[in-house]
C-alpha atoms as a PDB file:
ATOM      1  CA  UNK A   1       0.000   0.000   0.000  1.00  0.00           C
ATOM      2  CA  UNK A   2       1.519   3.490  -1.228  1.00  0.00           C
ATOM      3  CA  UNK A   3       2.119   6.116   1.195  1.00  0.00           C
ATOM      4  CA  UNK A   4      -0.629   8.506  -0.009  1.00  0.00           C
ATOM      5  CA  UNK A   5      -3.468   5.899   0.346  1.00  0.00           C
ATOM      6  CA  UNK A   6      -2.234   5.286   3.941  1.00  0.00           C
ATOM      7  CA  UNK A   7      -3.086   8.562   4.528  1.00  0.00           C
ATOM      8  CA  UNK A   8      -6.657   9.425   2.090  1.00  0.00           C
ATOM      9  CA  UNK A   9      -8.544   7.112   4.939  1.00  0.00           C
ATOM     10  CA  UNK A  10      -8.504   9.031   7.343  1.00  0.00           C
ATOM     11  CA  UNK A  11      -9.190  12.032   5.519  1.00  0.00           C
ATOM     12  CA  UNK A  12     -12.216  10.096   3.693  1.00  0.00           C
ATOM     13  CA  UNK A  13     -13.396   9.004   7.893  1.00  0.00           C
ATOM     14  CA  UNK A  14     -13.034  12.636   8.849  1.00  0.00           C
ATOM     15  CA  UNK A  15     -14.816  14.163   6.084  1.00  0.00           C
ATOM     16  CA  UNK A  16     -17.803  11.444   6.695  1.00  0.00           C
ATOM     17  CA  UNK A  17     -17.669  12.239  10.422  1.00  0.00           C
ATOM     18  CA  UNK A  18     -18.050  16.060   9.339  1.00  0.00           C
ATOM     19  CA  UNK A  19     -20.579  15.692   7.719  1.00  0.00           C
ATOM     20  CA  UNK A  20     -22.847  13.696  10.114  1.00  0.00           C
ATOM     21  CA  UNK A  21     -21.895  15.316  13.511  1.00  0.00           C
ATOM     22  CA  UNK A  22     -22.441  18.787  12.122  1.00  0.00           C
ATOM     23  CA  UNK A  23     -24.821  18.720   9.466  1.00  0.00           C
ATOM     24  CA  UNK A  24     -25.811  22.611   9.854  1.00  0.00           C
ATOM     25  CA  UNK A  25     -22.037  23.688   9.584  1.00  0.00           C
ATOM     26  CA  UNK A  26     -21.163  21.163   6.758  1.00  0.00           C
ATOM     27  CA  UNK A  27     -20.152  24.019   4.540  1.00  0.00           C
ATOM     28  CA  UNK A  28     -17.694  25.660   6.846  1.00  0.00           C
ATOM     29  CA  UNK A  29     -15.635  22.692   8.866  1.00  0.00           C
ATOM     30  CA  UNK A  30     -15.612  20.125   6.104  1.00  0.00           C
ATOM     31  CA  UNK A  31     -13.285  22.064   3.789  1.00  0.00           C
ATOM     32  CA  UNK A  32     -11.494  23.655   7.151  1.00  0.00           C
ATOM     33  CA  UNK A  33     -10.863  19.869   8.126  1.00  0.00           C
ATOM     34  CA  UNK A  34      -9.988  19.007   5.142  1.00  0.00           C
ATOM     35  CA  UNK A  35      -7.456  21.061   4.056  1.00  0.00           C
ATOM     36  CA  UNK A  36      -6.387  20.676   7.345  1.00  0.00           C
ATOM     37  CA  UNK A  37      -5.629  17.066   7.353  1.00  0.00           C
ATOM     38  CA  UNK A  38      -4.627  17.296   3.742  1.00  0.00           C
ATOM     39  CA  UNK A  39      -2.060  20.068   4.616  1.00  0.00           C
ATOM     40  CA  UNK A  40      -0.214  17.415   7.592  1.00  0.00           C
ATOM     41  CA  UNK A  41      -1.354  14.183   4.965  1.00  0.00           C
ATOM     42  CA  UNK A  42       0.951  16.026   2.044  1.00  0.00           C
ATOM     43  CA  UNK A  43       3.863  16.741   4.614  1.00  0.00           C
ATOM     44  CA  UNK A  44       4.025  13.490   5.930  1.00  0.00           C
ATOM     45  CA  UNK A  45       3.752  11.968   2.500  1.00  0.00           C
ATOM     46  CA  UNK A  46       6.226  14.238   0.909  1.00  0.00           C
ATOM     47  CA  UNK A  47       8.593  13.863   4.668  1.00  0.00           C
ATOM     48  CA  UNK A  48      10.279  10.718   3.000  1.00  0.00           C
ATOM     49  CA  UNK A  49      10.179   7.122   4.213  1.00  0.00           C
ATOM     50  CA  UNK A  50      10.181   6.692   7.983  1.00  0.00           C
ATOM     51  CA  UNK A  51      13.062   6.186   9.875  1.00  0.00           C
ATOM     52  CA  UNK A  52      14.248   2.420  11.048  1.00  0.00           C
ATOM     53  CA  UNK A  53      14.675   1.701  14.327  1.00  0.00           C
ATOM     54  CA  UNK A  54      18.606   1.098  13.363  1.00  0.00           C
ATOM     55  CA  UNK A  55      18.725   4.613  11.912  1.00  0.00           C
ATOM     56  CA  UNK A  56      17.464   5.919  15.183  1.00  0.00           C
ATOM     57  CA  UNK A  57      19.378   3.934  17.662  1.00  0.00           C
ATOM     58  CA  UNK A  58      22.357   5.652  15.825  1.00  0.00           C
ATOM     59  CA  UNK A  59      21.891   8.693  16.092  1.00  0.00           C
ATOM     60  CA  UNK A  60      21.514   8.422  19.648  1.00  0.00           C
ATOM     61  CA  UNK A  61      24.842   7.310  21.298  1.00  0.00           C
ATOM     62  CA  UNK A  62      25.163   4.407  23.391  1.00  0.00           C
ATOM     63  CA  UNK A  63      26.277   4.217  26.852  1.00  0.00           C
ATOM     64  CA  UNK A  64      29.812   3.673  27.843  1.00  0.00           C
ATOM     65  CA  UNK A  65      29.579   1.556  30.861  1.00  0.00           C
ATOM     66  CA  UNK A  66      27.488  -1.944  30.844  1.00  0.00           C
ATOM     67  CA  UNK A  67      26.907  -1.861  26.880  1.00  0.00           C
ATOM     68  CA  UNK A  68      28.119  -4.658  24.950  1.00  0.00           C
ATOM     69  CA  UNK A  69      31.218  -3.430  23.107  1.00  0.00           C
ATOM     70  CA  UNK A  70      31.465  -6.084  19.870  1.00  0.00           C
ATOM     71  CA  UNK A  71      35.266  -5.568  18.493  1.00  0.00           C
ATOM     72  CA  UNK A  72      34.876  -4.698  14.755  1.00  0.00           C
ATOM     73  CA  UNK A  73      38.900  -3.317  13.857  1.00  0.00           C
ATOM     74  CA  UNK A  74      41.974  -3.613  15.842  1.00  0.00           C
ATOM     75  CA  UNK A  75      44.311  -0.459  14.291  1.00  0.00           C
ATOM     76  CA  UNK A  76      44.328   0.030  10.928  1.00  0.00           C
ATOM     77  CA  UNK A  77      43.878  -3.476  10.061  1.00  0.00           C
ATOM     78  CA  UNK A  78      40.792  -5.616   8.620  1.00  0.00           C
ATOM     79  CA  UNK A  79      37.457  -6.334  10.166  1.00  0.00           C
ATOM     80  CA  UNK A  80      37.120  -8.430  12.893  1.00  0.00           C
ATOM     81  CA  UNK A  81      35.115 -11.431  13.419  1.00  0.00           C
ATOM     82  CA  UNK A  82      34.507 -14.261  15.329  1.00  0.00           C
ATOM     83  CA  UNK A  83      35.967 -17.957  14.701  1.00  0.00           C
ATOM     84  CA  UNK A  84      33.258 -20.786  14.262  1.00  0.00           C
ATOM     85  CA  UNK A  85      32.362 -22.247  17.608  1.00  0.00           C
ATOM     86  CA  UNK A  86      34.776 -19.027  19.413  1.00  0.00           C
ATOM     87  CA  UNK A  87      33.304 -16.113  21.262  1.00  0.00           C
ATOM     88  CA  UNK A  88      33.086 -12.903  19.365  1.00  0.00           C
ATOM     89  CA  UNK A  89      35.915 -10.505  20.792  1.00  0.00           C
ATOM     90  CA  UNK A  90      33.749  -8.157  22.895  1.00  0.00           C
ATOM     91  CA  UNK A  91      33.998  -5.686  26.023  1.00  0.00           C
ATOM     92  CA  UNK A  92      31.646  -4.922  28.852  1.00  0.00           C
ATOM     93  CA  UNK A  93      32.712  -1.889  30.905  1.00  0.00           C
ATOM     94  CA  UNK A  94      30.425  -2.586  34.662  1.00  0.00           C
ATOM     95  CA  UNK A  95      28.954   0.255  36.240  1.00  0.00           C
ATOM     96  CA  UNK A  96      30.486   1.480  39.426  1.00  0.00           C
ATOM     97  CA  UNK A  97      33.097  -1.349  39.923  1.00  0.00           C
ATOM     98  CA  UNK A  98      35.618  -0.158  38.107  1.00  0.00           C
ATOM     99  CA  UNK A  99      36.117  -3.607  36.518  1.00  0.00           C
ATOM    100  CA  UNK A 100      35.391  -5.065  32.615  1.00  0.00           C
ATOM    101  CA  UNK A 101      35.078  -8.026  31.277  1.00  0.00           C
ATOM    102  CA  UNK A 102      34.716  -9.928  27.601  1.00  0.00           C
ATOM    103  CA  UNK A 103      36.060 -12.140  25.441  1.00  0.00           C
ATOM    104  CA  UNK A 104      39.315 -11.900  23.319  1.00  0.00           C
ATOM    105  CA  UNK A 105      38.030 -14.607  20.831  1.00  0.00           C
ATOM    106  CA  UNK A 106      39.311 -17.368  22.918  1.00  0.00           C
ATOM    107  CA  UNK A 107      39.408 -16.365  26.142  1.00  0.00           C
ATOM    108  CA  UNK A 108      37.236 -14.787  28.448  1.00  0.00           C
ATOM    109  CA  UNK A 109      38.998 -11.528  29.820  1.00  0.00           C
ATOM    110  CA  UNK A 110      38.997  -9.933  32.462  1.00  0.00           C
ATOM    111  CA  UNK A 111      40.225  -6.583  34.528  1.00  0.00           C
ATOM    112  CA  UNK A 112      40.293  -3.159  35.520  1.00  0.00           C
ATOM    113  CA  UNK A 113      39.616   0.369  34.191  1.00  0.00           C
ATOM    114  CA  UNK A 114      39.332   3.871  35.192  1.00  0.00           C
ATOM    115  CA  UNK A 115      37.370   6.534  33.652  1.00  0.00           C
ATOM    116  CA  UNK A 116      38.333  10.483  33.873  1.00  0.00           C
ATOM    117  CA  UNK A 117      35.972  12.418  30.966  1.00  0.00           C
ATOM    118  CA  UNK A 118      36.817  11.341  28.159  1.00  0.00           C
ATOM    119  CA  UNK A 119      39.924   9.483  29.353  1.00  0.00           C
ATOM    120  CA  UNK A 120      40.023   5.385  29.739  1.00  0.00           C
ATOM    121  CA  UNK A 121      42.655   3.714  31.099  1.00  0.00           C
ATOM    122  CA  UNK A 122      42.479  -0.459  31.176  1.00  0.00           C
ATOM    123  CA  UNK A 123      44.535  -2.454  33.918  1.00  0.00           C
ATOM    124  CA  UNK A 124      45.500  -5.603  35.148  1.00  0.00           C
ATOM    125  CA  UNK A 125      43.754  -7.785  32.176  1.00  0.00           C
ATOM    126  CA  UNK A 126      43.973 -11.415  32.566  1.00  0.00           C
ATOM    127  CA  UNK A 127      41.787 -14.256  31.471  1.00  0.00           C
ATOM    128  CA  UNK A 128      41.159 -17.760  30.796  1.00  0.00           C
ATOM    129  CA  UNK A 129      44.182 -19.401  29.262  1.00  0.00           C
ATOM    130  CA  UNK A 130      42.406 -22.389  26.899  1.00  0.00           C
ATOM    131  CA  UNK A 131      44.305 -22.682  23.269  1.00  0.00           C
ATOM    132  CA  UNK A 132      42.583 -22.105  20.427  1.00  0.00           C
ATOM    133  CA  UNK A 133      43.608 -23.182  16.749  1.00  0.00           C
ATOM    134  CA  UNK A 134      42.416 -19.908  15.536  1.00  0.00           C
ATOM    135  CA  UNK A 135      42.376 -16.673  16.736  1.00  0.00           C
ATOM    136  CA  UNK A 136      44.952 -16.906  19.767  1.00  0.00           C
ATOM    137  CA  UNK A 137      47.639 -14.153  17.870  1.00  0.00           C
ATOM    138  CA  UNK A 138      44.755 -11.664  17.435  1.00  0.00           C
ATOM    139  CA  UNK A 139      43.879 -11.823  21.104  1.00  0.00           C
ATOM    140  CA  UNK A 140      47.233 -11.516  22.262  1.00  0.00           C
ATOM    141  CA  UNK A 141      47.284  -8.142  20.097  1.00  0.00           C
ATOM    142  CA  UNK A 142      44.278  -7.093  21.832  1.00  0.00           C
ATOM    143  CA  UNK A 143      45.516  -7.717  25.681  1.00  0.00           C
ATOM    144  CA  UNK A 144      48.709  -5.935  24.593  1.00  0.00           C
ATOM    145  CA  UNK A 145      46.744  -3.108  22.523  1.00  0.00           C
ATOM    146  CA  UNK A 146      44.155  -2.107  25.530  1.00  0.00           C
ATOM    147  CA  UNK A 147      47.151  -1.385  27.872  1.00  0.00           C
ATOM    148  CA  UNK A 148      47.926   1.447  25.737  1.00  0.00           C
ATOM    149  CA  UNK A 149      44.447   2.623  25.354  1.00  0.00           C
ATOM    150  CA  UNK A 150      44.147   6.300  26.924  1.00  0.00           C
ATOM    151  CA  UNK A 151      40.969   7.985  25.643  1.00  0.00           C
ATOM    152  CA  UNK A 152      37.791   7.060  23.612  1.00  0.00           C
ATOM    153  CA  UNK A 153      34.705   8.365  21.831  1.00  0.00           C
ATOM    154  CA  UNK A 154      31.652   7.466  21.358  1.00  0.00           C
ATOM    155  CA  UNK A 155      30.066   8.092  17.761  1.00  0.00           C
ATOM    156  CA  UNK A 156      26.254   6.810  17.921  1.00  0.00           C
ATOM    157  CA  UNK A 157      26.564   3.276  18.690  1.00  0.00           C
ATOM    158  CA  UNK A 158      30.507   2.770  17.903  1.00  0.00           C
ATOM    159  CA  UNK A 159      33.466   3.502  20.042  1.00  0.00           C
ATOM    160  CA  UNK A 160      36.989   4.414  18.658  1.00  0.00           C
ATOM    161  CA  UNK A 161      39.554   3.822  21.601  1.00  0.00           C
ATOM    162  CA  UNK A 162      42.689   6.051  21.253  1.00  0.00           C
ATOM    163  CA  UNK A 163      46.161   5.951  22.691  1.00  0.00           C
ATOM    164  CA  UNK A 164      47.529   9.093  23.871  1.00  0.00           C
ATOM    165  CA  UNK A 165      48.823  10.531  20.348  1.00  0.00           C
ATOM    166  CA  UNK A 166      44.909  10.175  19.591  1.00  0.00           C
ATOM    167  CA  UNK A 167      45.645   6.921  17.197  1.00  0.00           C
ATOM    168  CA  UNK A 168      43.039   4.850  16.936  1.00  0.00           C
ATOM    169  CA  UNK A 169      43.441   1.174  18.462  1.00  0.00           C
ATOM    170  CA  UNK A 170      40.447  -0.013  18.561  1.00  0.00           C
ATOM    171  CA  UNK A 171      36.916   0.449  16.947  1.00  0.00           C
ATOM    172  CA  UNK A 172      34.038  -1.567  18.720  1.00  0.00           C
ATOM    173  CA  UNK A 173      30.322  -1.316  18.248  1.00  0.00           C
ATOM    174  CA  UNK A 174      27.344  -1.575  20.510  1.00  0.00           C
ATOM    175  CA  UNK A 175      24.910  -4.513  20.106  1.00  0.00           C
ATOM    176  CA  UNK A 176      21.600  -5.579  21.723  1.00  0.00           C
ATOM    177  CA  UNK A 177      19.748  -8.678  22.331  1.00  0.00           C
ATOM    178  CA  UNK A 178      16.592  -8.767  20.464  1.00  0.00           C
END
């Protein structure tokens, strides 16, 4: 169904409703009510598809702390994703303990940070230590990488992690169970 017959119903109901509820004043409110309804009808119509729920969960930034923080880009280098039957490298930053943890795509991991503004600082990360045919090099990159992580920002629902030069180490994105 097009846009413009979504919104002809209603104007068809109002004009009937008009027309019995005031039947003395027909000839003033039923072409006041209808341009009226036309006038909003046309703007909606003409406004442009509606936005998806993805467009508008990015334009509204996610949370730092207790968001799931999906690893999409160490450095400069390729996407990131998970090995078959491996956790997807992730982060979860916990409210008020001043403690994370996640998974490095082997490992779980786990440590400390502290938070200053805009500045993030990640300590004492350990983890699991199970060997993995794939993926163990990458996560050693990562352990090493967040100890030099110094500052982030959050852009909608991704979050570049910086060192102190303001390179970028990291990129990570928020996701949601659905």
């Amino acid at each position: 169904m097009s846009c413009k017959r979504l919104f002809l119903y209603p104007l068809k109901a109002a004009k009937v409703f008009v027309m019995t509820a005031f039947p003395n004043r027909r000839t003033f409110l039923v072409p006041a009510l209808s341009a009226l309804l036309l006038s909003g009808s046309l703007a909606a119509a003409d406004a442009g598809p509606a936005a998806t729920e993805g467009d508008a969960m990015a334009a509204v930034p996610a949370p730092l702390l207790d968001t799931y923080w999906k690893l999409v880009q160490l450095g400069d280098g390729p996407h990131v994703s998970a090995y078959d039957n491996q956790p997807e490298p992730h982060l979860v930053l916990e409210t008020g303990s001043g403690r994370f943890h996640g998974a490095g795509g082997c490992n779980r991991l786990r440590g400390n940070y502290s938070l200053d503004g805009r500045w993030l600082r990640f300590s004492a990360v350990g983890g699991t230590r199970m060997a993995c045919v794939q993926g163990m090099r990458r996560e050693q990159l990562l352990v090493a990488t967040l100890a030099q992580v110094s500052s982030y920002a959050i852009q909608g629902q991704k979050l570049v992690l910086s060192d102190a030069e303001g390179r970028v180490l990291l990129r990570l994105e928020a996701v949601y169970l659905r």
